[in-house]
Protein backbone atom coordinates (compact mmCIF):
# COMPACT_ATOMS: atom_id res chain seq x y z
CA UNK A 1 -3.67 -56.69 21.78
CA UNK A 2 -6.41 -53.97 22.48
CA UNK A 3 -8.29 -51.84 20.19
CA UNK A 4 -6.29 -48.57 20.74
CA UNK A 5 -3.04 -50.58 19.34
CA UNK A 6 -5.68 -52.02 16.64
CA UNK A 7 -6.41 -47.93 15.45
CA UNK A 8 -2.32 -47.61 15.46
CA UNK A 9 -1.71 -50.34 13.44
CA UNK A 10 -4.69 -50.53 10.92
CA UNK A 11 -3.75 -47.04 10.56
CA UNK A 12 -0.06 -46.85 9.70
CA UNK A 13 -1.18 -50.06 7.43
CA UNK A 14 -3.24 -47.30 5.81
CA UNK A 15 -0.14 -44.61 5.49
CA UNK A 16 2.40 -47.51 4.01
CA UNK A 17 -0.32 -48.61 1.41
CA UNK A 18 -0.51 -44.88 0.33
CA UNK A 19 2.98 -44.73 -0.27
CA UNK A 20 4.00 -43.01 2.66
CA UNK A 21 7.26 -44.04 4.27
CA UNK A 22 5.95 -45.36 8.37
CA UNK A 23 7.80 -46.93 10.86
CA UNK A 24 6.75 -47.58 14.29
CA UNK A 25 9.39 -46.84 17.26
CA UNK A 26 8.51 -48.99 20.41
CA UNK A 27 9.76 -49.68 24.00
CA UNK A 28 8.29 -52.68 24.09
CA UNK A 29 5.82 -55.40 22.63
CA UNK A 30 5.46 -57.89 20.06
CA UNK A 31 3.32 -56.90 17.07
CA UNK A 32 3.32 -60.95 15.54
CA UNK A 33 -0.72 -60.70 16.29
CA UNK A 34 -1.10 -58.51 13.30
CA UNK A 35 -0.32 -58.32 9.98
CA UNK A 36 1.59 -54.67 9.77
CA UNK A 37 3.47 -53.52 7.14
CA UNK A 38 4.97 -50.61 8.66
CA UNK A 39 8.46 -51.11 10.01
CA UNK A 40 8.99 -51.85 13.44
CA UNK A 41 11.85 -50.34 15.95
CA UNK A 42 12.43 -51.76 19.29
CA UNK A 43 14.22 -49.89 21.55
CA UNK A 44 16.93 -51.71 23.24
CA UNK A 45 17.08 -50.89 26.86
CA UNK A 46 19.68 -50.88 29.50
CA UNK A 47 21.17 -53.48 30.35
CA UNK A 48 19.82 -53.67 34.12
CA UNK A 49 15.88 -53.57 32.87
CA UNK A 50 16.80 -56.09 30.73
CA UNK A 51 17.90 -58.25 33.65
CA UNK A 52 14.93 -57.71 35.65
CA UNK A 53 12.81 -58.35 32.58
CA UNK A 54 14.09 -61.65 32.17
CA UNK A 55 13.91 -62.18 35.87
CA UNK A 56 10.15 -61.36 35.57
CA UNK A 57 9.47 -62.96 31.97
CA UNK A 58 10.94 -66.43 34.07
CA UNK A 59 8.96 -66.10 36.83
CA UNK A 60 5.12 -64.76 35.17
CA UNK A 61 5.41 -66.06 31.29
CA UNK A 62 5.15 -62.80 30.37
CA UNK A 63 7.67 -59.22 29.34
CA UNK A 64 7.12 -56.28 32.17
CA UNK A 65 4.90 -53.59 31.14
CA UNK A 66 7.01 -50.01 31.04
CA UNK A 67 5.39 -48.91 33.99
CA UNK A 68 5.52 -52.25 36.02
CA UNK A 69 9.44 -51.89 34.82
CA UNK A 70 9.88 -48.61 36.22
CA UNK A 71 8.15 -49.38 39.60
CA UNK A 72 10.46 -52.35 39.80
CA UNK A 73 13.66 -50.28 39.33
CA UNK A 74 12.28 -47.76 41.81
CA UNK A 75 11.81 -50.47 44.59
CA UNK A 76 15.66 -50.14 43.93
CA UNK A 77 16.34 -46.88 44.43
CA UNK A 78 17.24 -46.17 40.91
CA UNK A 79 15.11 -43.39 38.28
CA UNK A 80 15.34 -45.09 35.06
CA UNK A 81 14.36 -42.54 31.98
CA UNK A 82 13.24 -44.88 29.87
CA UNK A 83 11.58 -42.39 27.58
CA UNK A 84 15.72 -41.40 26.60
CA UNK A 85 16.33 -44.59 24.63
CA UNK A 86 12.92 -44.42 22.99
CA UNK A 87 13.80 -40.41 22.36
CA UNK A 88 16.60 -41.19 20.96
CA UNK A 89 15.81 -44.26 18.72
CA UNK A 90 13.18 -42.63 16.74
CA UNK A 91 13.90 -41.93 13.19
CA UNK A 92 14.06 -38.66 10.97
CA UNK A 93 10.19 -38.09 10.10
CA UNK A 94 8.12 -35.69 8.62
CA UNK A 95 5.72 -36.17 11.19
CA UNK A 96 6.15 -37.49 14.16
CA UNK A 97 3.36 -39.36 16.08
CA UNK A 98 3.13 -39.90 20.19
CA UNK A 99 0.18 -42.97 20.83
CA UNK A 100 0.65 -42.68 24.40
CA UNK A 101 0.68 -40.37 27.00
CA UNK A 102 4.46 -41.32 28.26
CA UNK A 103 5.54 -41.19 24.27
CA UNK A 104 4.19 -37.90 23.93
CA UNK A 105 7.28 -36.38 25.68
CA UNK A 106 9.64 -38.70 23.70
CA UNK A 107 8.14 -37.50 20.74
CA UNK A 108 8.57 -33.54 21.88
CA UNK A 109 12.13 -34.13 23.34
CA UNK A 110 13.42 -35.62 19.83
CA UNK A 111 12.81 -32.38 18.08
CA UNK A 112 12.16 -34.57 15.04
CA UNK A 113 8.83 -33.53 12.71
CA UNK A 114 5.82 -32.45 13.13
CA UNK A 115 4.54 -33.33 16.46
CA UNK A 116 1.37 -34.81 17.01
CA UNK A 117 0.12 -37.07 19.42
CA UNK A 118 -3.38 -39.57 18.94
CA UNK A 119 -4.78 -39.37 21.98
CA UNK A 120 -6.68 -42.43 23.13
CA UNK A 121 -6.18 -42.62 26.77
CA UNK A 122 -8.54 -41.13 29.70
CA UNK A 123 -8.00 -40.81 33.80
CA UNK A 124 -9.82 -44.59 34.46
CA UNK A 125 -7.00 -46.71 32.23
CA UNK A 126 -3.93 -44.55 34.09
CA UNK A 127 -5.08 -44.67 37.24
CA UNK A 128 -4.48 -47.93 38.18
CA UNK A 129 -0.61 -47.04 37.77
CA UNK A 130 -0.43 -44.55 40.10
CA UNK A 131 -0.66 -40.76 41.19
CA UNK A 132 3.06 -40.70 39.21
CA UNK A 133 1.30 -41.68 36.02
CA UNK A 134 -1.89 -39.56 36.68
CA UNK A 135 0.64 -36.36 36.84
CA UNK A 136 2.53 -37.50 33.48
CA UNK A 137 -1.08 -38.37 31.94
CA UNK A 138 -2.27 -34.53 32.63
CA UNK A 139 1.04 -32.91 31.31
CA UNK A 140 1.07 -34.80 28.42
CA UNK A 141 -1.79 -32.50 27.18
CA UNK A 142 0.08 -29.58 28.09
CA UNK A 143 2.68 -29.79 25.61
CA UNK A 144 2.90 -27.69 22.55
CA UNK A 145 1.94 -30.69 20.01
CA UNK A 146 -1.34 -31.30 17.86
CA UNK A 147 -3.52 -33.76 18.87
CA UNK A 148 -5.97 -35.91 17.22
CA UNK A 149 -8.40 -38.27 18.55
CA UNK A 150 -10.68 -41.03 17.97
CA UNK A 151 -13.93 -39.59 19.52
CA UNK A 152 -16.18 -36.73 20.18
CA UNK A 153 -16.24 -37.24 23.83
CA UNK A 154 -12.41 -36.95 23.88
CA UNK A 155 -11.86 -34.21 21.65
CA UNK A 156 -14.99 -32.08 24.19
CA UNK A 157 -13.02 -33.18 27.24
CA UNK A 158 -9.46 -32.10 26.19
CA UNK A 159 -11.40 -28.67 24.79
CA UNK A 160 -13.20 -27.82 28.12
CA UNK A 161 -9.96 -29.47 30.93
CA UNK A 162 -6.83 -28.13 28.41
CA UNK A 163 -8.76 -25.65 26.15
CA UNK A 164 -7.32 -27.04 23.18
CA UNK A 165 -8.93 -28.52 19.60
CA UNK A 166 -8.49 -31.60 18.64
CA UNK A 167 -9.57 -33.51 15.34
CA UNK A 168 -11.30 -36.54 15.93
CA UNK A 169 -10.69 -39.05 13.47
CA UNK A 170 -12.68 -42.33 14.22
CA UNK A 171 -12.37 -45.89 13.90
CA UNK A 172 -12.80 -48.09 11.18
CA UNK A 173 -14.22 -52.11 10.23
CA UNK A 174 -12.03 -54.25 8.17
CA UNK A 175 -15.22 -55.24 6.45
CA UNK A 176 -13.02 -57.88 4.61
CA UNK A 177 -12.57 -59.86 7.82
CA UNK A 178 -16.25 -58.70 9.91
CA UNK A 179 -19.30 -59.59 8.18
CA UNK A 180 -21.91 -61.79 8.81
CA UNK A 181 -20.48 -65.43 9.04
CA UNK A 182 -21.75 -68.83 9.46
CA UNK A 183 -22.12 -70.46 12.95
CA UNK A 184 -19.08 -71.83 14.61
CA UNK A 185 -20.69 -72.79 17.60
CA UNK A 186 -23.09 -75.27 16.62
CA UNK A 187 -21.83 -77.85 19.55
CA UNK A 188 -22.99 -74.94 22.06
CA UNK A 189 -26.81 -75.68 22.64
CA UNK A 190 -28.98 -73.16 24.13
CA UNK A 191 -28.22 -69.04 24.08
CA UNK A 192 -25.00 -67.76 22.98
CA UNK A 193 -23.94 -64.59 24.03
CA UNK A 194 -20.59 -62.94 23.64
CA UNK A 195 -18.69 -60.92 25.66
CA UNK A 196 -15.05 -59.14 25.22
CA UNK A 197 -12.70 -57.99 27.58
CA UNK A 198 -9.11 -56.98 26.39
CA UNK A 199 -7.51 -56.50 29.88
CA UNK A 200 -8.93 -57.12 33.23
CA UNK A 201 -9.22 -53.50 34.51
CA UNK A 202 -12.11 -52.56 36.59
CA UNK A 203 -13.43 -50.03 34.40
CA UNK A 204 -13.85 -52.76 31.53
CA UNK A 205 -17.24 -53.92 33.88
CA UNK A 206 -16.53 -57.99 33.41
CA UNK A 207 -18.24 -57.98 37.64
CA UNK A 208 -20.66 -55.99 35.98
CA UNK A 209 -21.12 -58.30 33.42
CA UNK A 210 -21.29 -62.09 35.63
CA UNK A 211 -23.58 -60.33 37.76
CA UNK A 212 -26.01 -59.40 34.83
CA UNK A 213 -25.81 -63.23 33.43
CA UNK A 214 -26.66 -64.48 36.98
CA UNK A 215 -30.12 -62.29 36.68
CA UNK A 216 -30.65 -63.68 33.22
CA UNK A 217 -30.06 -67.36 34.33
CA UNK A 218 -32.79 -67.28 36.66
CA UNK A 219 -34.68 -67.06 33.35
CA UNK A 220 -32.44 -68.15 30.67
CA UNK A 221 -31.99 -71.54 31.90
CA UNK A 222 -29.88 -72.98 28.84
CA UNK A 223 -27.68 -69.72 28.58
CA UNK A 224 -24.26 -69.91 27.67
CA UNK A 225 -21.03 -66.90 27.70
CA UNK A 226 -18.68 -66.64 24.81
CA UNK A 227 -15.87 -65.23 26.48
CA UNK A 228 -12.91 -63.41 24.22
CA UNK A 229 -10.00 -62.27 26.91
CA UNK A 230 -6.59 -63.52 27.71
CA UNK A 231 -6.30 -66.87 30.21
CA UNK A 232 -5.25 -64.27 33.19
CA UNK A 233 -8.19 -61.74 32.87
CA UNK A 234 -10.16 -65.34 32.35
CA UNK A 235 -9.25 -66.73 35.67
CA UNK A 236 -9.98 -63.91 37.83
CA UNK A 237 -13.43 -62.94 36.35
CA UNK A 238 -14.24 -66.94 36.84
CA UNK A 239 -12.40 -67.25 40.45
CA UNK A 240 -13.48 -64.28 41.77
CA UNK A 241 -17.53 -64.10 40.72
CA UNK A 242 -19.92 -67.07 41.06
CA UNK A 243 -20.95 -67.77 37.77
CA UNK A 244 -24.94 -69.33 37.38
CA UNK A 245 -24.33 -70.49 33.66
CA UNK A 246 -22.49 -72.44 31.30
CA UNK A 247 -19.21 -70.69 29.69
CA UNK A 248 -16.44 -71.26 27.32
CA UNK A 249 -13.77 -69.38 26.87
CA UNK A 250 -11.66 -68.08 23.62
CA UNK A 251 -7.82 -66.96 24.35
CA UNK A 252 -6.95 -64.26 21.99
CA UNK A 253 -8.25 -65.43 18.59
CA UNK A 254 -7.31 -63.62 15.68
CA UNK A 255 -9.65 -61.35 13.49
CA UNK A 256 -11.35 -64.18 11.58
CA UNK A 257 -12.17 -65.99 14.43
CA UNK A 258 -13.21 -63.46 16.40
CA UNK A 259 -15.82 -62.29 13.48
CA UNK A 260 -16.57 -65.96 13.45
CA UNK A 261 -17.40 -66.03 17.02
CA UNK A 262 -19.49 -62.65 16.77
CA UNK A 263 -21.41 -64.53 14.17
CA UNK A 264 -21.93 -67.53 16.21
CA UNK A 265 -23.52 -65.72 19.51
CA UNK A 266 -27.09 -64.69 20.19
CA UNK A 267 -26.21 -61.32 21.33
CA UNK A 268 -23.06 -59.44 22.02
CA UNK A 269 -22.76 -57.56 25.79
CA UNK A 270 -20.46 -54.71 26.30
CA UNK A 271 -20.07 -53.60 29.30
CA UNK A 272 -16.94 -50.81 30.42
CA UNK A 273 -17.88 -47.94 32.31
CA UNK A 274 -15.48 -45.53 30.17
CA UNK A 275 -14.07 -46.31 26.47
CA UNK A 276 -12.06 -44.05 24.43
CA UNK A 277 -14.57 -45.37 21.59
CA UNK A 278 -15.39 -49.04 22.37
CA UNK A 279 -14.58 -50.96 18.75
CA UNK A 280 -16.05 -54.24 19.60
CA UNK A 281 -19.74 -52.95 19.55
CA UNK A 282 -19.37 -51.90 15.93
CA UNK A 283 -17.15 -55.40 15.11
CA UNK A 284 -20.41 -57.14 16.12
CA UNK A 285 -22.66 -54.86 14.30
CA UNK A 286 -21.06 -55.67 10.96
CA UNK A 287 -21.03 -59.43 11.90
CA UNK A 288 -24.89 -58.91 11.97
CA UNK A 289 -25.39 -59.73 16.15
CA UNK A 290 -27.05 -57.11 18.47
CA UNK A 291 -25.75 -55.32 20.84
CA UNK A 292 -26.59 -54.05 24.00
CA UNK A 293 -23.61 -52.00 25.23
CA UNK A 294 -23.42 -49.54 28.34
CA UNK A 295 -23.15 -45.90 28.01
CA UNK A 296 -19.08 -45.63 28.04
CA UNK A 297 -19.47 -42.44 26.41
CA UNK A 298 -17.27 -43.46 23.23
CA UNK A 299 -19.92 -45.22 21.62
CA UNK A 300 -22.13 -42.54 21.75
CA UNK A 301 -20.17 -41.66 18.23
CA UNK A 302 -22.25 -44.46 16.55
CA UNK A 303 -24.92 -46.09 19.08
CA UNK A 304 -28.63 -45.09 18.38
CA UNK A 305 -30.45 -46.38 21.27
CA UNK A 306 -33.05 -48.58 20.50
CA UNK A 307 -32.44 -48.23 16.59
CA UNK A 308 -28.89 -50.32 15.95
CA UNK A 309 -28.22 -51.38 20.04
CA UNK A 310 -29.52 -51.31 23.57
CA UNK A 311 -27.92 -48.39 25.34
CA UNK A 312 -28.11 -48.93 29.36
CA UNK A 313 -26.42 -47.13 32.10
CA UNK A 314 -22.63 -48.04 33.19
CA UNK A 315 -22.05 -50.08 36.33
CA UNK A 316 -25.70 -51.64 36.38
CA UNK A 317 -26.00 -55.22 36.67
CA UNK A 318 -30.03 -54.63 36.75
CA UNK A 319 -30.02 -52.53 33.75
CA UNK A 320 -28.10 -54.78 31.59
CA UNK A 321 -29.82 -58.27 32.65
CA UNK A 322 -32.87 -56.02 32.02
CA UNK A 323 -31.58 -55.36 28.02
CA UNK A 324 -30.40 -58.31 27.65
CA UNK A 325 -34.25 -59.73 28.25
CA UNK A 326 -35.52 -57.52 26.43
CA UNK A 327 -33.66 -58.27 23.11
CA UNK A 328 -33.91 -62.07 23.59
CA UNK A 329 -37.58 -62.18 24.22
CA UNK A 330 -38.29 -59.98 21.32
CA UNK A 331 -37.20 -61.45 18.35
CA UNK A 332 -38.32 -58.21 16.13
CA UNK A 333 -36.44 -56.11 18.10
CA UNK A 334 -33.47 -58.22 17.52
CA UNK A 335 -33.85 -58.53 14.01
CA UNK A 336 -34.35 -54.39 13.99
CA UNK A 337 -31.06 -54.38 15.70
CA UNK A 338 -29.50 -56.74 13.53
CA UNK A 339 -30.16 -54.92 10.22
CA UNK A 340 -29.50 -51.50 11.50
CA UNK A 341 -26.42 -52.19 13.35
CA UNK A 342 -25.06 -53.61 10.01
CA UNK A 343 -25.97 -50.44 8.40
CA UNK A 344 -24.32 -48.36 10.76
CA UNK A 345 -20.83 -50.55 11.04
CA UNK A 346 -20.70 -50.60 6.85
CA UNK A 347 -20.37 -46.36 7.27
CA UNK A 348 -16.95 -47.02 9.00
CA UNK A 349 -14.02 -47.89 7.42
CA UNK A 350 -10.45 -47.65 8.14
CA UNK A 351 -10.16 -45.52 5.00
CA UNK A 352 -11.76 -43.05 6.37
CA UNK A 353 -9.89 -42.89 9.41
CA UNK A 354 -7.01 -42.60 7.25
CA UNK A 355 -7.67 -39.90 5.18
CA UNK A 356 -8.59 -37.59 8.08
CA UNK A 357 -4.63 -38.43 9.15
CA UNK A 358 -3.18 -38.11 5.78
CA UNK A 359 -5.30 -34.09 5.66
CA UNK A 360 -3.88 -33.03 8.98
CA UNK A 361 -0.82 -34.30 8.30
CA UNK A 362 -0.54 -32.68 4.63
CA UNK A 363 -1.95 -29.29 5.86
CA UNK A 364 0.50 -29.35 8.91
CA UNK A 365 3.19 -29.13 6.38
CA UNK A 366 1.42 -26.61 4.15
């Protein structure tokens, strides 16, 4: 559940409804969160990974991750190629489409379609896996396949590091499901305000974020954090920051609630040092809340500092507090905020996104 998978799946949702024949090949996962209509493929793996998967799945309540599955097998001695059975597994296709930097060699080995590879990924989420990974992540881009991407910043940095164009096709708002909602939240007195964090990876800012809360406690005294994440990523923001304010906390809610929840809060705080884009800025925006959001250089591709958000500097506890102030004490800037971050989130729409897939696509095949 993350906003890059989001893009994949509101997308090929797109592509099916078209008429277009999709199905989505997979190592792993479960894709029950969201309602795709696209046909799903899991790859069965080999019988040993499967072992140690269980093993794992027993002992943590959760499936291994492909790289925490390879580093396991490793520890034995053994070089699992687990992009094979995903190589293998995919289907006949027109066009063939790598989401990941590992899958972007299973997509090139098949020899099946077009290749093309949407490239959301950037050195910060890989590196955390390992200077393995960071080498697989940097050939990925080498490979003779067309790329598309869902930001500006992206498509400048594979053009100056790799010297190659990409098409940047944006995200989209399911403005069906995000728009401005009435208050869920009534039973939380005092100041709401919301923040989001997906995984628990350093570069997502949630230290960042505590810290900033504690400065706006000392003057906020009734101030409250909605927190979206899952119970692990809750636990160790909680255990390992003093916190100086009330919070509750929101496991994984699906896309209603979560637009509910945007609704409910005073303000929504966003926080990552790097983003590919950075999707739940513009979710809150079309749920009518303000935003202050750090400069993660992916929402740069709609942000308009001081006209739809507060834009302060990455990795700045002071900075954000100091936003956060700013929009709470000044109820016209809020409301300013508020109207023009709605009219900024109802130019994006998944439709868009898909047509700029469907073009490439169509004039790869010309």
């Amino acid at each position: 559940m993350s906003g890059g998978v989001r893009a994949i799946f509101e997308i090929a949702n797109g592509l099916s409804r078209r008429g277009h024949e999709v199905t989505i090949t997979s190592i792993q996962g479960d894709h029950s969160w969201f309602p795709l209509d696209a046909e799903v493929i899991y790859v069965n793996k080999p019988n040993l990974p499967k072992f140690l998967n269980h093993l794992y799945k027993l002992k943590n309540g959760t499936d291994l991750t492909y790289p925490q599955l390879e580093l396991s097998l490793q520890k034995y001695k053994i070089e699992p190629d687990l992009m094979k059975p995903l190589t293998e597994t995919i289907p006949d296709c027109d066009i063939n489409v790598a989401t990941w930097f590992l899958t972007a060699f299973a997509v090139y080995r098949s020899g099946k379609g077009i290749p093309f590879f949407f490239f959301q990924d950037f050195l910060e989420m890989i590196q955390p896996l390992g200077q393995y990974y960071i080498k697989m992540f940097e050939e990925s881009l080498y490979l003779p396949i067309n790329i598309i991407t869902g930001s500006q910043w992206l498509k400048d940095w594979i053009n100056k590091n790799y010297m190659k164009n990409a098409v940047v096709s944006g995200y989209g708002i399911d403005h069906d499901v995000f728009y401005p909602r009435q208050s869920i939240l009534n039973d939380i007195k005092g100041t709401k305000i919301m923040g989001i964090f997906s995984r628990g990876s350093e570069y997502k800012g949630g230290t960042d974020f505590i810290n900033a809360l504690n400065i706006v406690s000392e003057e906020i005294k009734d101030l409250n954090l909605i927190l979206v994440c899952n119970n692990v990523t809750f636990e160790n923001l909680i255990k390992n920051n003093d916190t100086k304010f009330e919070y509750t906390f929101f496991e994984s809610p699906d896309d209603n609630k979560l637009a509910e929840l945007y609704s409910s809060s005073d303000l929504f705080v966003f926080t990552s040092h790097i983003e590919g884009y950075g999707l739940p800025p513009l979710e809150s925006m079309a749920c009518g809340t303000p935003v202050v959001t750090t400069d993660c250089l992916g929402v740069r591709d709609f942000v308009i500092d001081g006209n739809n958000s507060l834009l302060v500097p990455p990795k700045n506890p002071k900075a954000i507090a100091g936003a956060i102030l700013k929009v709470l004490k000044n109820s016209d800037l809020s409301n300013k905020l508020e109207i023009n971050g709605i009219k900024t989130a109802q130019k994006s729409a998944w439709d868009n996104t898909v047509d700029i897939f469907e073009n490439v696509f169509f004039d790869s095949m010309a």
